[in-house]
C-alpha atoms as a PDB file:
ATOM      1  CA  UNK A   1     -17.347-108.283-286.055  1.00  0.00           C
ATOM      2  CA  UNK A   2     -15.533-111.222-285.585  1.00  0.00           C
ATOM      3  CA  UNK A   3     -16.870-113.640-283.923  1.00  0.00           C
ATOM      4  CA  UNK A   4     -20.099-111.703-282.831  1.00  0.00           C
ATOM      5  CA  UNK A   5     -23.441-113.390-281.926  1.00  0.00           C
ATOM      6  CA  UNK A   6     -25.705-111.184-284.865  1.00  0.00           C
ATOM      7  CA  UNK A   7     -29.084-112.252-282.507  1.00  0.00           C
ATOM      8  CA  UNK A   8     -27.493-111.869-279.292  1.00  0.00           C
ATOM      9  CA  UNK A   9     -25.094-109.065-279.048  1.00  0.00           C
ATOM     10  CA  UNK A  10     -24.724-109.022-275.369  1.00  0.00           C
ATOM     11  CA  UNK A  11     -23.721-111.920-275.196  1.00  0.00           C
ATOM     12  CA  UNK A  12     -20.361-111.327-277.775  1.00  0.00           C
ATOM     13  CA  UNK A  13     -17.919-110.877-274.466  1.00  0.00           C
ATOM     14  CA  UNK A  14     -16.566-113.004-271.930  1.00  0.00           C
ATOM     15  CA  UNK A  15     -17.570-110.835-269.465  1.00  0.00           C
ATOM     16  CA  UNK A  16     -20.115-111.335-266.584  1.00  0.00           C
ATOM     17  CA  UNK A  17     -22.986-109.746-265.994  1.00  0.00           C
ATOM     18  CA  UNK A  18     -25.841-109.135-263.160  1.00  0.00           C
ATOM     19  CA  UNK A  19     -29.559-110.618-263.813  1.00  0.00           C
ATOM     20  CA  UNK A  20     -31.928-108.106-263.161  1.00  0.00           C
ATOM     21  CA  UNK A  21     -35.334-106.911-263.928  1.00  0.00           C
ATOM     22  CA  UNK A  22     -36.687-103.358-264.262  1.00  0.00           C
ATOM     23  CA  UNK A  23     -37.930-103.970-260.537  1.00  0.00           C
ATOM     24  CA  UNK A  24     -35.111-105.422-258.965  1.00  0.00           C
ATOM     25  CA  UNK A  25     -34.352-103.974-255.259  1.00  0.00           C
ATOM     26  CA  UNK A  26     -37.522-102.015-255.887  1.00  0.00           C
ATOM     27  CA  UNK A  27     -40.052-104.216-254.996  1.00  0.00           C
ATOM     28  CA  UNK A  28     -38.227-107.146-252.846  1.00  0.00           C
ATOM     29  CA  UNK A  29     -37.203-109.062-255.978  1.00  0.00           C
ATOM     30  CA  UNK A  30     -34.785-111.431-255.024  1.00  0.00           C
ATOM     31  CA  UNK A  31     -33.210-111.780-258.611  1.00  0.00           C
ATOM     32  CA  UNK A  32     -31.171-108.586-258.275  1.00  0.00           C
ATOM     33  CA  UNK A  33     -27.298-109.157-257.759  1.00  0.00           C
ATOM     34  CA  UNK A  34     -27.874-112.856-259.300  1.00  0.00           C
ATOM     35  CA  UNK A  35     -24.430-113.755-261.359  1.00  0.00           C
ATOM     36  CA  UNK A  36     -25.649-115.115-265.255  1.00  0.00           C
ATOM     37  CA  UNK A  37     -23.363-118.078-265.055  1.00  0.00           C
ATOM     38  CA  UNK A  38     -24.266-117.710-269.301  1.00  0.00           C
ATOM     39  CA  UNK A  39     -20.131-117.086-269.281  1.00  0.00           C
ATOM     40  CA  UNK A  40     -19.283-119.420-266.522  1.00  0.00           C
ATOM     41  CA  UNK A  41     -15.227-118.979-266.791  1.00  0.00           C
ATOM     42  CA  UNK A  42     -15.760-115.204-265.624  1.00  0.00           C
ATOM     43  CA  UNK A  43     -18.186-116.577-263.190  1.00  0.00           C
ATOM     44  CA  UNK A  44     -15.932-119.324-261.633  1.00  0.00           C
ATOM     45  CA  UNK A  45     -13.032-115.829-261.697  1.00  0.00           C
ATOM     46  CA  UNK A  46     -15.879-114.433-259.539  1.00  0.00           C
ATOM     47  CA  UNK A  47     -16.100-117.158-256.971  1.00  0.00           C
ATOM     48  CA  UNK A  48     -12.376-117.469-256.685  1.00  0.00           C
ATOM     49  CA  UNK A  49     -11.577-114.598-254.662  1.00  0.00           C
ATOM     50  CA  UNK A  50     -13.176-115.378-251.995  1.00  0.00           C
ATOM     51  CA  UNK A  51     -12.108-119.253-252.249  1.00  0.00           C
ATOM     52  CA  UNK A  52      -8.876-117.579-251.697  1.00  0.00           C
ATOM     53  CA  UNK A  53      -9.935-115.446-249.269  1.00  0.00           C
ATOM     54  CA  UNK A  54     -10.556-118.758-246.738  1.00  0.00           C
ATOM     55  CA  UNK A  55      -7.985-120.749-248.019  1.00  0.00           C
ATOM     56  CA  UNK A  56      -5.184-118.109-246.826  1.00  0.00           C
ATOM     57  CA  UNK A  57      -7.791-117.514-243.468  1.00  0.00           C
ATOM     58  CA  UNK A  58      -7.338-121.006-242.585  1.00  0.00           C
ATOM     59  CA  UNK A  59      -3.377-119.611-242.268  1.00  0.00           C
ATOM     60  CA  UNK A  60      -1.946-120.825-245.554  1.00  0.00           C
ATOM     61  CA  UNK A  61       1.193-118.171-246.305  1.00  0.00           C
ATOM     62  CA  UNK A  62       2.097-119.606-249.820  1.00  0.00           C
ATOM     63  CA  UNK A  63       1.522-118.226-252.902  1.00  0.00           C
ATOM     64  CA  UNK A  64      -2.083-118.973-254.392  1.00  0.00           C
ATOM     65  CA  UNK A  65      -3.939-119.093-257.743  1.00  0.00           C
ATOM     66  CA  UNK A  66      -6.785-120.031-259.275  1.00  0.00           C
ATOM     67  CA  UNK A  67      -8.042-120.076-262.664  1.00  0.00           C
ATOM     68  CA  UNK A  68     -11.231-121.530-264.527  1.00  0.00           C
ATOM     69  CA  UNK A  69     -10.576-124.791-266.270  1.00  0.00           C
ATOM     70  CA  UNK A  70     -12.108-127.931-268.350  1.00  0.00           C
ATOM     71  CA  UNK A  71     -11.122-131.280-266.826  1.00  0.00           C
ATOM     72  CA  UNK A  72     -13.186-134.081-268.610  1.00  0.00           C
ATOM     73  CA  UNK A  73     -15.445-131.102-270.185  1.00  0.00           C
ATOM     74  CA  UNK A  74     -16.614-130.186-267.154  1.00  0.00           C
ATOM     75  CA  UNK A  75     -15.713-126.435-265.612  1.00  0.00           C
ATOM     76  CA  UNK A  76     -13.709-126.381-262.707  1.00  0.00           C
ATOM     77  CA  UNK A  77     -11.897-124.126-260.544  1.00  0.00           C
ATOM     78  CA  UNK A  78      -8.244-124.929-260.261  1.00  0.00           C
ATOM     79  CA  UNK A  79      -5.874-123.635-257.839  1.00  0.00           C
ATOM     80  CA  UNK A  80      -2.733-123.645-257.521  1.00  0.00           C
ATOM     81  CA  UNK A  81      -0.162-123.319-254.639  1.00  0.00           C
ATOM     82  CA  UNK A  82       3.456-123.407-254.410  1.00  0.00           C
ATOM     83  CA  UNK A  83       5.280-124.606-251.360  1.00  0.00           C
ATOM     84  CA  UNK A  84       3.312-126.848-249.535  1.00  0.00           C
ATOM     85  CA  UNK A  85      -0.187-128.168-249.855  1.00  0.00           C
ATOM     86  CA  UNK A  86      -2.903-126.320-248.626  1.00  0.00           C
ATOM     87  CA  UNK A  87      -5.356-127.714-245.935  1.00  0.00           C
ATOM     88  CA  UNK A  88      -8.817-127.089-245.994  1.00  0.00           C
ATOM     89  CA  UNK A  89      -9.391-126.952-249.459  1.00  0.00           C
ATOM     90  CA  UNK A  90     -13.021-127.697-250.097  1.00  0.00           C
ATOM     91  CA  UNK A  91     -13.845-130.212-252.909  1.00  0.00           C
ATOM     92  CA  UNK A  92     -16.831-127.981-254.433  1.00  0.00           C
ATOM     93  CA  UNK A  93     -17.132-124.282-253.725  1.00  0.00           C
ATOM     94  CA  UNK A  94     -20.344-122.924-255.312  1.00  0.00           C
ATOM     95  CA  UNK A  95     -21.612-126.074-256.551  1.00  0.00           C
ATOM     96  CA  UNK A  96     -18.438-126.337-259.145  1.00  0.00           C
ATOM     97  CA  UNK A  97     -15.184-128.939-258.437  1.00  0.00           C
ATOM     98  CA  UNK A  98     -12.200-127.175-257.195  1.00  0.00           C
ATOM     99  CA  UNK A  99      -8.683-129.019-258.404  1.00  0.00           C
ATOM    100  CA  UNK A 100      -5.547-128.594-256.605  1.00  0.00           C
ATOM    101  CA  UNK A 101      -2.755-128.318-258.248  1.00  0.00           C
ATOM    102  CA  UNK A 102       0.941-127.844-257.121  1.00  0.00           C
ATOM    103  CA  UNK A 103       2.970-125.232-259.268  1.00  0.00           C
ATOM    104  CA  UNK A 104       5.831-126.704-261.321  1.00  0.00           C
ATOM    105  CA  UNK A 105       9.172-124.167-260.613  1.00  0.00           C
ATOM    106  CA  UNK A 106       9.978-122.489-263.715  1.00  0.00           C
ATOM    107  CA  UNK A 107      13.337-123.651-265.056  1.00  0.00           C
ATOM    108  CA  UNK A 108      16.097-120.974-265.029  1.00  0.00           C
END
């Protein structure tokens, strides 16, 4: 397999998953529903939606994106807009830097 973990196969995808334990919801454990942030690019994918959500809320009609990426080696959400600039925007949304960014037009 390429690029598999041989002592961690679980961990081979870049896909989130939920922390849990055998008792979770059953008992009042509070760790059920907890993101891993283990993959934090699918993670910060996670927490964009609803960044999204308020930013167009707040009455923003452009066209929005957002994407994971490393500015400076540090994970960041980055969003971009076309049109004009979004107001609102929070600087951190879940404890991780969010970068605005305007989209370049695509040359015809």
């Amino acid at each position: 397999m390429r690029g598999s973990l041989p002592y961690c196969r679980e961990l081979d995808s870049n896909h989130p998953y939920f922390v849990g334990s055998m008792t979770s919801g059953v008992d009042g454990a509070s760790e059920g529903g907890r993101l891993s942030t283990i993959r934090l690019p699918s993670t910060l994918v996670l927490y964009s939606v609803p960044l999204l959500d308020r930013i167009r809320a707040s009455g923003y009609c452009g066209k929005l994106d957002a994407e994971p990426a490393l500015v400076d080696g540090v994970w960041v959400l980055r969003v971009t807009y076309e049109g004009h600039r979004p107001e609102g925007v929070p600087e951190i949304w879940h404890g991780h830097r969010v970068v605005l960014e305007e989209r370049q037009p695509a040359n015809a």
